[in-house]
Protein backbone atom coordinates (compact mmCIF):
# COMPACT_ATOMS: atom_id res chain seq x y z
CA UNK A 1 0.68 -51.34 -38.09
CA UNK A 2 0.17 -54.29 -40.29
CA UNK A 3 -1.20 -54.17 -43.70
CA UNK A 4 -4.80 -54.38 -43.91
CA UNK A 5 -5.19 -55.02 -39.71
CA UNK A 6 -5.51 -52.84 -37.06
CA UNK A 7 -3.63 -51.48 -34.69
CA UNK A 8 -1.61 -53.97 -31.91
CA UNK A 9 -1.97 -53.52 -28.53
CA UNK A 10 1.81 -52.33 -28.06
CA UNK A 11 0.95 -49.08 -30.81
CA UNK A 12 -2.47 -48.28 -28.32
CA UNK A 13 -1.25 -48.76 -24.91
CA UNK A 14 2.01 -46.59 -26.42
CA UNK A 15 -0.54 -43.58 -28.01
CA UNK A 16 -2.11 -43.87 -25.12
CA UNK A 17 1.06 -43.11 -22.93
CA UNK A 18 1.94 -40.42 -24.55
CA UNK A 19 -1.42 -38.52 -25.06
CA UNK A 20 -1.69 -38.94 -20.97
CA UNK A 21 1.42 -37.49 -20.23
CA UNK A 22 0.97 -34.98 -22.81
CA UNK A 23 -2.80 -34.63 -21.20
CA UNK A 24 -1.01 -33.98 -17.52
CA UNK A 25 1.86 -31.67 -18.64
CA UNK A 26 -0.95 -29.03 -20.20
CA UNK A 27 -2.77 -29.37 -17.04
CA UNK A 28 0.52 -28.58 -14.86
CA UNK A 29 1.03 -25.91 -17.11
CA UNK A 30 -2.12 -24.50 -17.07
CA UNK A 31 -2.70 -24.79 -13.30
CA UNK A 32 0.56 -22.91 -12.85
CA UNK A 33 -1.21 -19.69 -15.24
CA UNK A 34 -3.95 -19.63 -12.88
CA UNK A 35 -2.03 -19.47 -9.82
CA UNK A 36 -0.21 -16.64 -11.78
CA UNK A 37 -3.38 -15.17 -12.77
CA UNK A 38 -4.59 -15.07 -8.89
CA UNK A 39 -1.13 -13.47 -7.61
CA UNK A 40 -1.38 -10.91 -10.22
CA UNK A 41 -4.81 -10.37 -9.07
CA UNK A 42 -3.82 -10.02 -5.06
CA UNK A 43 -1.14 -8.06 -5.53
CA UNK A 44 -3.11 -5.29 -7.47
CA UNK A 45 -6.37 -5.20 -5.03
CA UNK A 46 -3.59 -5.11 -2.60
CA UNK A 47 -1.93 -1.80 -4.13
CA UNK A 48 -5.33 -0.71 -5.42
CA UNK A 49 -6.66 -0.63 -1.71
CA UNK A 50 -2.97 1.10 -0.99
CA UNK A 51 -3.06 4.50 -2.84
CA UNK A 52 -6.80 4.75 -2.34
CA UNK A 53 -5.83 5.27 1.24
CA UNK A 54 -2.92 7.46 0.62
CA UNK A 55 -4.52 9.68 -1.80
CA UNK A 56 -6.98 10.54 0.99
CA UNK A 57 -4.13 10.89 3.39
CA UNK A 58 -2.31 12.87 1.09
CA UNK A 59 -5.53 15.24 0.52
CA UNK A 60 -6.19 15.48 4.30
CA UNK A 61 -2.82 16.29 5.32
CA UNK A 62 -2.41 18.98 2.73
CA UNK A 63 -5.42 21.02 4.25
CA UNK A 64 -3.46 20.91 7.29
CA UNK A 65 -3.90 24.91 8.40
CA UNK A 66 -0.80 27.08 9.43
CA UNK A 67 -0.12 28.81 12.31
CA UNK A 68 2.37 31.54 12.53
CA UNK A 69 5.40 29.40 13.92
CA UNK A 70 4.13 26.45 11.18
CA UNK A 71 1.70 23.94 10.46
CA UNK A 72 -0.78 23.58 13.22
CA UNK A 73 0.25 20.23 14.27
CA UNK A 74 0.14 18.94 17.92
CA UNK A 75 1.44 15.72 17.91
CA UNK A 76 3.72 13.97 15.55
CA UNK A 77 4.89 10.12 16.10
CA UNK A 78 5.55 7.76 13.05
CA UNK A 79 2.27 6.23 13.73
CA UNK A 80 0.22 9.30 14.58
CA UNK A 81 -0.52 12.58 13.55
CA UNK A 82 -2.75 15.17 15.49
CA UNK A 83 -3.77 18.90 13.80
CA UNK A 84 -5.85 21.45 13.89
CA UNK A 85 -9.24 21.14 15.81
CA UNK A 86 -8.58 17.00 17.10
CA UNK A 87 -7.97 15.77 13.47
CA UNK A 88 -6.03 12.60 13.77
CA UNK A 89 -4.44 10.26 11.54
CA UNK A 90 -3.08 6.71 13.35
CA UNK A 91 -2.38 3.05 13.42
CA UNK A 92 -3.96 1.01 15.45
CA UNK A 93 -3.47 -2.61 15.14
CA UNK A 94 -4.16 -3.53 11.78
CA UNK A 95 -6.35 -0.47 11.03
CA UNK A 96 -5.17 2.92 9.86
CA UNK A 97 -7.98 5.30 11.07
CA UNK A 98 -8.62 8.77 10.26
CA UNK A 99 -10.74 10.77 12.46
CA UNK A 100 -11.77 14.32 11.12
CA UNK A 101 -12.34 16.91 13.96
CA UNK A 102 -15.33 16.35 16.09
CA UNK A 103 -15.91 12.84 14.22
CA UNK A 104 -15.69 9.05 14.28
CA UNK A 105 -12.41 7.45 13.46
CA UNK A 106 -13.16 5.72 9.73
CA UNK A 107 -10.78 2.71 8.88
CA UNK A 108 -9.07 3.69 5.21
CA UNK A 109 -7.25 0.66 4.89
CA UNK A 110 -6.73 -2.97 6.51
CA UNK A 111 -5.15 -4.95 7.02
CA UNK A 112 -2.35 -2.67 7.17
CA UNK A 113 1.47 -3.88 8.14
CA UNK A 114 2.42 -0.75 8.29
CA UNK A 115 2.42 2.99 8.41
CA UNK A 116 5.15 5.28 9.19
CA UNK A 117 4.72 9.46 8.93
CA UNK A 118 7.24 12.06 9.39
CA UNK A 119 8.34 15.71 9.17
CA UNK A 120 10.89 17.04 7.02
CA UNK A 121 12.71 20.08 7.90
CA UNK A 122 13.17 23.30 5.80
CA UNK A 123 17.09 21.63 5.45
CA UNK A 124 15.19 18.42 3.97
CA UNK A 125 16.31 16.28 6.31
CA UNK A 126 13.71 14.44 8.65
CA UNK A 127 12.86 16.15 12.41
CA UNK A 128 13.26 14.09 15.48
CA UNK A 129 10.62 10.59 15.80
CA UNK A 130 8.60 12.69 18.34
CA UNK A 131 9.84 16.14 17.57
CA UNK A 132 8.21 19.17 19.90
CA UNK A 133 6.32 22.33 19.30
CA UNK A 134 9.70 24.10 18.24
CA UNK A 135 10.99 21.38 15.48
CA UNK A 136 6.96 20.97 14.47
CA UNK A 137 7.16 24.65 13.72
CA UNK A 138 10.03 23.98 11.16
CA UNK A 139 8.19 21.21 9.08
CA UNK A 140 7.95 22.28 5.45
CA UNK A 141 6.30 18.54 4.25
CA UNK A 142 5.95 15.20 5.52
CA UNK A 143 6.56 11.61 4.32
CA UNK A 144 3.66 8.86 4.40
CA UNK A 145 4.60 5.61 3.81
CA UNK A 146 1.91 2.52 4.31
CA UNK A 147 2.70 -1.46 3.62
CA UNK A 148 0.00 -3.77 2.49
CA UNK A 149 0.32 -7.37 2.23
CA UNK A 150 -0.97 -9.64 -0.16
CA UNK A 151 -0.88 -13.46 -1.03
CA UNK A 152 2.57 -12.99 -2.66
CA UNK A 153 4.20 -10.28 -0.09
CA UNK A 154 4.13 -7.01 1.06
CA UNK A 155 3.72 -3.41 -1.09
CA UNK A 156 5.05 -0.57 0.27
CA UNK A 157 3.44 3.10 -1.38
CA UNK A 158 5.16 6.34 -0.02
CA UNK A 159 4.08 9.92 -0.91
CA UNK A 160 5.86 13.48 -0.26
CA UNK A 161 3.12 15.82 1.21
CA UNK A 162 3.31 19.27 1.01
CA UNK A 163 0.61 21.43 3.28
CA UNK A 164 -1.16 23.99 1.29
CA UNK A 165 -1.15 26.41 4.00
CA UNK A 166 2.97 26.09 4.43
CA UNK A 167 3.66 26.86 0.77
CA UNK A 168 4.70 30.22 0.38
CA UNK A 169 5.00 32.62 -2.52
CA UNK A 170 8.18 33.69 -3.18
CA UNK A 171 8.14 37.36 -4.38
């Protein structure tokens, strides 16, 4: 800048340069936060949505009653699960329903990728993929695992599920 004149038109069109690529680099940066923000946001209505259905899978399955040659279960797949009176946990398609005896199936989560359940043995290894009325009676627990997706992948929430009725005092 001269002495006692403005400013030339080389010093404004340079300030002005660099304020507008200053100007664009905040916006880039603050574009990528938001995106961020919303992934961070997906991924825990995702999980949220996740263990509210496996808590109530959890708490069904450990009302499961016994019978005396084990839990009363009458049919065990990794997608299904059928006790006591017609209770039934399952995939189908996207939905993971849960129908109570004598009910209407109720969806507890979708869209769901997936949803495996098995039986573990007293030796705590897991019984056969469709194990029959002899390996059903040696279940001690059973393993729920369910995968969610969201806008930035998949979460996968497992639980260990021990039926009231099976648990045994030792004297």
């Amino acid at each position: 800048m001269s002495p006692g004149r403005g400013f030339t038109l080389v010093e404004l069109v340079t300030s002005m340069t660099i304020t507008a690529t200053a100007g664009i680099a905040a916006v880039a940066v603050l574009h990528e936060a938001v995106d961020a923000s919303h992934g961070v946001m997906d991924q825990g209505a995702a999980t949220a949505k996740a263990s509210v259905a496996l808590r109530r899978v959890a708490a069904e399955l450990r009302e499961i009653p016994a019978l005396d040659a084990g839990p009363d279960i009458s049919v065990l797949s990794p997608t299904r699960l059928v006790w006591g009176e017609g209770s039934e946990l399952r995939l189908s398609g996207e939905d993971l329903l849960l129908t109570e005896a004598g009910g209407e199936p109720a969806v507890l989560c979708s869209p769901c990728e997936a949803f495996r359940i098995a039986g573990i043995g007293p030796t705590g290894s897991e019984v056969s993929a469709t194990p029959g009325q002899a390996e059903i009676a040696t279940i001690t627990r059973l393993t729920v695992e369910l995968t969610v997706s969201d806008g930035a992948g998949q979460r996968m929430l497992r639980t260990r599920v021990f039926p009231r009725a099976l648990t045994r005092e030792v004297p």
